[in-house]
C-alpha atoms as a PDB file:
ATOM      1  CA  UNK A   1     122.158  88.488 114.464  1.00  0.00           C
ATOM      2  CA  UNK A   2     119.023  87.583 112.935  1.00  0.00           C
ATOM      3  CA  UNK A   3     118.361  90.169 109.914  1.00  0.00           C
ATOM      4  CA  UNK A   4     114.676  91.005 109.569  1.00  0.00           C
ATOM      5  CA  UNK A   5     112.208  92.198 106.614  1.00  0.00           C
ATOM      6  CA  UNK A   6     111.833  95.940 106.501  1.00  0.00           C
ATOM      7  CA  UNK A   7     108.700  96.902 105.959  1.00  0.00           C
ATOM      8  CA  UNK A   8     108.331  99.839 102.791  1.00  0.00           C
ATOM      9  CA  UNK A   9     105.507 101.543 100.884  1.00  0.00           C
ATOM     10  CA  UNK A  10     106.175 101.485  96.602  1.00  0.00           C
ATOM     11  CA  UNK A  11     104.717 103.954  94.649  1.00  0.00           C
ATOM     12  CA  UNK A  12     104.049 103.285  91.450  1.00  0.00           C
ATOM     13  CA  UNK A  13     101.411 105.940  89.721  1.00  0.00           C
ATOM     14  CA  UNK A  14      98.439 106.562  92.135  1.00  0.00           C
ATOM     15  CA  UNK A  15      98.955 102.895  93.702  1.00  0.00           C
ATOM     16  CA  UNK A  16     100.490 102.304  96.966  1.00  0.00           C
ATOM     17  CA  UNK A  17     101.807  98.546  97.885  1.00  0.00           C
ATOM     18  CA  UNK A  18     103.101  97.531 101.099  1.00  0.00           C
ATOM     19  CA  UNK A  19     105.925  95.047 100.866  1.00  0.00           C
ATOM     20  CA  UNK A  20     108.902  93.614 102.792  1.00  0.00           C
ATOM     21  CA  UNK A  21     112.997  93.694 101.505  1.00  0.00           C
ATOM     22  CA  UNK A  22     115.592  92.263 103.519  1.00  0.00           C
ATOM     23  CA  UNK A  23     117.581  95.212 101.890  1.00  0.00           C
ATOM     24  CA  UNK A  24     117.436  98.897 101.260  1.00  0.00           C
ATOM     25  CA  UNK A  25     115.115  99.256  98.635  1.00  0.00           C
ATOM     26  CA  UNK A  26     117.420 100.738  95.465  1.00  0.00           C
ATOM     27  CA  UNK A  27     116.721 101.522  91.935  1.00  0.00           C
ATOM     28  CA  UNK A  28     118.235  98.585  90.692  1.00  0.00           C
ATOM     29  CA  UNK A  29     116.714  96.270  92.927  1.00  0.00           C
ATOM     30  CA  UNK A  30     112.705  97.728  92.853  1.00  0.00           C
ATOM     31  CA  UNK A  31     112.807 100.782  89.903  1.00  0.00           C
ATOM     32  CA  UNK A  32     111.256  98.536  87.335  1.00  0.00           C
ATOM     33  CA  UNK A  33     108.155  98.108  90.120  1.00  0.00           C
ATOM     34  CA  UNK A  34     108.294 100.880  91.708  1.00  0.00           C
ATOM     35  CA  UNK A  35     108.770 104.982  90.833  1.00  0.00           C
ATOM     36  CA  UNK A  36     109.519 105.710  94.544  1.00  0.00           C
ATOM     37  CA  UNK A  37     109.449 104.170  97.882  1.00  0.00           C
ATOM     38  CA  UNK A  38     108.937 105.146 101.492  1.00  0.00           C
ATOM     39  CA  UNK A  39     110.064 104.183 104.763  1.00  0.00           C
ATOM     40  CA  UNK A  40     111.870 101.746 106.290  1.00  0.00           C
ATOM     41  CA  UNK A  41     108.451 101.565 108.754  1.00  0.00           C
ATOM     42  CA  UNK A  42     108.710 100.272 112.111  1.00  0.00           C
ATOM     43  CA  UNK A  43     105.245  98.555 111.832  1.00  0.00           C
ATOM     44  CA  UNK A  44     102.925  97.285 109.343  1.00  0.00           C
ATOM     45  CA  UNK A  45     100.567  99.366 110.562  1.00  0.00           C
ATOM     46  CA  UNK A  46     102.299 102.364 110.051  1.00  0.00           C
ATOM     47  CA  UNK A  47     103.054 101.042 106.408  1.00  0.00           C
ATOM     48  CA  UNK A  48      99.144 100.402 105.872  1.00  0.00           C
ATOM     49  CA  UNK A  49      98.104 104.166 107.028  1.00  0.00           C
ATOM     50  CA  UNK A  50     100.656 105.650 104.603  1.00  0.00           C
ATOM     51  CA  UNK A  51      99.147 103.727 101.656  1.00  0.00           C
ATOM     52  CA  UNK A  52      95.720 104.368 102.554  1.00  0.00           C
ATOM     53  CA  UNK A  53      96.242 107.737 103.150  1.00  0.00           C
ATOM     54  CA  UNK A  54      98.283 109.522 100.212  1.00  0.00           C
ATOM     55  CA  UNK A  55      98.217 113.004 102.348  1.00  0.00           C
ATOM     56  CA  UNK A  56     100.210 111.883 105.312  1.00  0.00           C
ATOM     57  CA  UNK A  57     103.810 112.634 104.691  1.00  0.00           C
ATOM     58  CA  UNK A  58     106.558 111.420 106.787  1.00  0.00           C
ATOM     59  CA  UNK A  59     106.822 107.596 108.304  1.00  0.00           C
ATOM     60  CA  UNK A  60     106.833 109.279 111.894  1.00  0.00           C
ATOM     61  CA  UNK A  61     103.497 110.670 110.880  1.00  0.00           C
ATOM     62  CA  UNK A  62     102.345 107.789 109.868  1.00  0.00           C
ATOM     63  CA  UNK A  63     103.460 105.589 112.539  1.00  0.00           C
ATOM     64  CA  UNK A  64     101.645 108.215 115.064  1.00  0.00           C
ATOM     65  CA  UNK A  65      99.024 108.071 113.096  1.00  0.00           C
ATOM     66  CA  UNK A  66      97.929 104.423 112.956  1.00  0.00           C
ATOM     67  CA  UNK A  67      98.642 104.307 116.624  1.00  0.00           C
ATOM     68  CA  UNK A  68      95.558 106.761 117.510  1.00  0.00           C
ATOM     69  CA  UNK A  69      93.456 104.375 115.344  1.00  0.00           C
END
């Protein structure tokens, strides 16, 4: 089995940054970058709406979100 890049959203402050991780995202592996992350999303897409729009809460929301657009 092939293992894939997980898409996430790190927030750091008021910045958002899309980026991939082969694994779960931890605090020893992105903490010094990052003060929290979000998802695993299932598209970049999804990933991109929830870091240009800081209101939207959930990765579902997000996902359903950027497929209206």
């Amino acid at each position: 089995m092939i293992s894939r890049k997980r898409v996430y959203v790190g927030v750091n402050g008021n910045k958002r940054e899309v980026f991939r991780s082969l694994s779960e995202p931890t605090q020893a592996s992105h903490g010094d970058k990052y003060m929290a992350v979000i998802g695993p999303f299932i598209t970049v897409r999804g990933a991109e709406y929830m870091q240009s729009h800081p209101f939207c809460e959930t990765v579902h929301n997000a996902e359903m979100e950027a497929r209206r657009i």
